[in-house]
C-alpha atoms as a PDB file:
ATOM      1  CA  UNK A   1      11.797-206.932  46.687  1.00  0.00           C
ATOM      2  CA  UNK A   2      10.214-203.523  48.181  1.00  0.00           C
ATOM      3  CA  UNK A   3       8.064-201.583  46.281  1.00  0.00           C
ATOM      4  CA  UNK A   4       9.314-198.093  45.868  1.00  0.00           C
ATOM      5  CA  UNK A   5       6.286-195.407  45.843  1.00  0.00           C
ATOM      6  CA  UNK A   6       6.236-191.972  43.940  1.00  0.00           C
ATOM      7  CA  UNK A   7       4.372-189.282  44.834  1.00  0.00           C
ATOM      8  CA  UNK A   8       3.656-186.101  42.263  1.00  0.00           C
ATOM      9  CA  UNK A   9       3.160-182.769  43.599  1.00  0.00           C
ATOM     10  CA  UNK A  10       0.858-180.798  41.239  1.00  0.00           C
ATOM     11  CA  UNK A  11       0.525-177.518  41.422  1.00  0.00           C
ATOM     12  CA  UNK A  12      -0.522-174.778  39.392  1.00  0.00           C
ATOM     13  CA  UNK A  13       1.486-172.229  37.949  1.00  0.00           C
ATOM     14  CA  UNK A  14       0.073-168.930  39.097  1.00  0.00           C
ATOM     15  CA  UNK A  15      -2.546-167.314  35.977  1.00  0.00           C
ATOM     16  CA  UNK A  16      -0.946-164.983  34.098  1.00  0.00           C
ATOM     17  CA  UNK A  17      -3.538-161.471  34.037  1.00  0.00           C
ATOM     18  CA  UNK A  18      -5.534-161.626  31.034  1.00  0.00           C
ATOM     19  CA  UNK A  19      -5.091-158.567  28.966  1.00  0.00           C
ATOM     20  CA  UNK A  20      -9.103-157.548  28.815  1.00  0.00           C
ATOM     21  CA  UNK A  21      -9.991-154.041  29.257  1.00  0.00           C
ATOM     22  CA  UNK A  22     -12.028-154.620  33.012  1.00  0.00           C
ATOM     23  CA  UNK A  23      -9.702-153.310  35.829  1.00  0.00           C
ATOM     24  CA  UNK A  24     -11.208-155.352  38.474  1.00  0.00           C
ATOM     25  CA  UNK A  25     -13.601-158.519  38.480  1.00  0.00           C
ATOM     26  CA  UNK A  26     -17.172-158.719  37.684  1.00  0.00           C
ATOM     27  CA  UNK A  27     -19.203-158.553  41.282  1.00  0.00           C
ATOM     28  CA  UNK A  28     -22.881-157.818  40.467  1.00  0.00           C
ATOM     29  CA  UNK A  29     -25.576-159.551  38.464  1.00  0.00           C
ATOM     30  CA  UNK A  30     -28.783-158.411  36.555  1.00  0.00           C
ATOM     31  CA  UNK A  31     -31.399-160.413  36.368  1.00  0.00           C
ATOM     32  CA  UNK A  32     -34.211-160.303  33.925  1.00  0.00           C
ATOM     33  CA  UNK A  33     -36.668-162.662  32.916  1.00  0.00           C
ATOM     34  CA  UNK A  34     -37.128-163.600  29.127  1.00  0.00           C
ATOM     35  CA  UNK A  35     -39.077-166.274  27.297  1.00  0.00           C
ATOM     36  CA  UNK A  36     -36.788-169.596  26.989  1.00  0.00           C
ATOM     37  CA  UNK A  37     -37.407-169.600  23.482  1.00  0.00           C
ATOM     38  CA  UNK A  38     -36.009-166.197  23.235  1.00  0.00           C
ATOM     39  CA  UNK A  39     -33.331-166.643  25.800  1.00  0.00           C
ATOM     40  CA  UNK A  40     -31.966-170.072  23.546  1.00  0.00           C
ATOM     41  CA  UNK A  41     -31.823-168.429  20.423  1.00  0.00           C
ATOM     42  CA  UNK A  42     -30.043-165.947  22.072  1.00  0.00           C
ATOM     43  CA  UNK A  43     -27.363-167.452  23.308  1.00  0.00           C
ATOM     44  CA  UNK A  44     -26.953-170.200  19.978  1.00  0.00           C
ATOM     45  CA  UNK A  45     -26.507-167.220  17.857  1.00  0.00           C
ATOM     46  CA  UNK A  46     -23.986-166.075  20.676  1.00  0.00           C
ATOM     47  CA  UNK A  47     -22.420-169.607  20.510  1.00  0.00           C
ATOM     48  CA  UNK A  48     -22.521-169.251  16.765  1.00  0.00           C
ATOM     49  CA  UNK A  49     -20.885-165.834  16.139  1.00  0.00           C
ATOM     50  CA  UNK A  50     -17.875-166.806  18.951  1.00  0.00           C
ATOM     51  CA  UNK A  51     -19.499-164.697  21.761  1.00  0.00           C
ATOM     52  CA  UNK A  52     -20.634-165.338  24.936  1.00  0.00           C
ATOM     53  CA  UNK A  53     -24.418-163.706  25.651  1.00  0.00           C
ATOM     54  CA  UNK A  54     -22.928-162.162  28.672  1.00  0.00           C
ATOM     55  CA  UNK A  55     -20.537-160.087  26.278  1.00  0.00           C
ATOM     56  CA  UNK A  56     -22.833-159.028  24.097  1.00  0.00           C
ATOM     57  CA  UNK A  57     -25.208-157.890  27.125  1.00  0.00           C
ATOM     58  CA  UNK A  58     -22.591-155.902  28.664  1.00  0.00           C
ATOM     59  CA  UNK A  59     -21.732-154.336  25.386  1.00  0.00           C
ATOM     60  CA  UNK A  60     -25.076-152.773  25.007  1.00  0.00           C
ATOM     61  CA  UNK A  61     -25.508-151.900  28.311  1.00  0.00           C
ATOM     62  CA  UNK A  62     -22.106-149.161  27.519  1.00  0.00           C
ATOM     63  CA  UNK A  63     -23.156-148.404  24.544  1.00  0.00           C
ATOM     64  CA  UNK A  64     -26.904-147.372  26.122  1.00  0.00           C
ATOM     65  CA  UNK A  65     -25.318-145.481  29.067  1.00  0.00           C
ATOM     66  CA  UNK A  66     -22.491-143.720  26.747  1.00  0.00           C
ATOM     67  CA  UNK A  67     -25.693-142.406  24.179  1.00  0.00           C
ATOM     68  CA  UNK A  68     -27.746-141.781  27.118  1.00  0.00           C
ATOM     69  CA  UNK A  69     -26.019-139.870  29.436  1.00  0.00           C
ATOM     70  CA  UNK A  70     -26.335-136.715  30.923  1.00  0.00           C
END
């Protein structure tokens, strides 16, 4: 009695674009330096209100430049 052996291919469907606003990807950082305190209840209120700290940091950096623009 042979033993018959199956092999699965898996691959991945290709991503379909996500419909967000950004026209190319994200390729810079910031870094700043906060208390951890601070910096936790931060991002738990973040976590809370179904946002990511990263959005909401972004969000005021356009609003800032959009008011404060020459």
């Amino acid at each position: 009695m042979g033993s018959k052996t199956e092999t699965t291919s898996k691959s991945k469907a290709p991503k379909a674009k996500s419909k967000t606003k950004s026209k190319s990807k994200k390729d810079s950082q910031l870094v700043l330096r906060l208390d951890k305190e601070e910096r936790d209840d931060f991002v738990d209120l973040c976590k809370e209100m179904d946002t990511s700290a990263a959005r909401e940091i972004r969000g005021f950096i356009r609003k800032f430049m959009k008011k404060n623009k020459t």
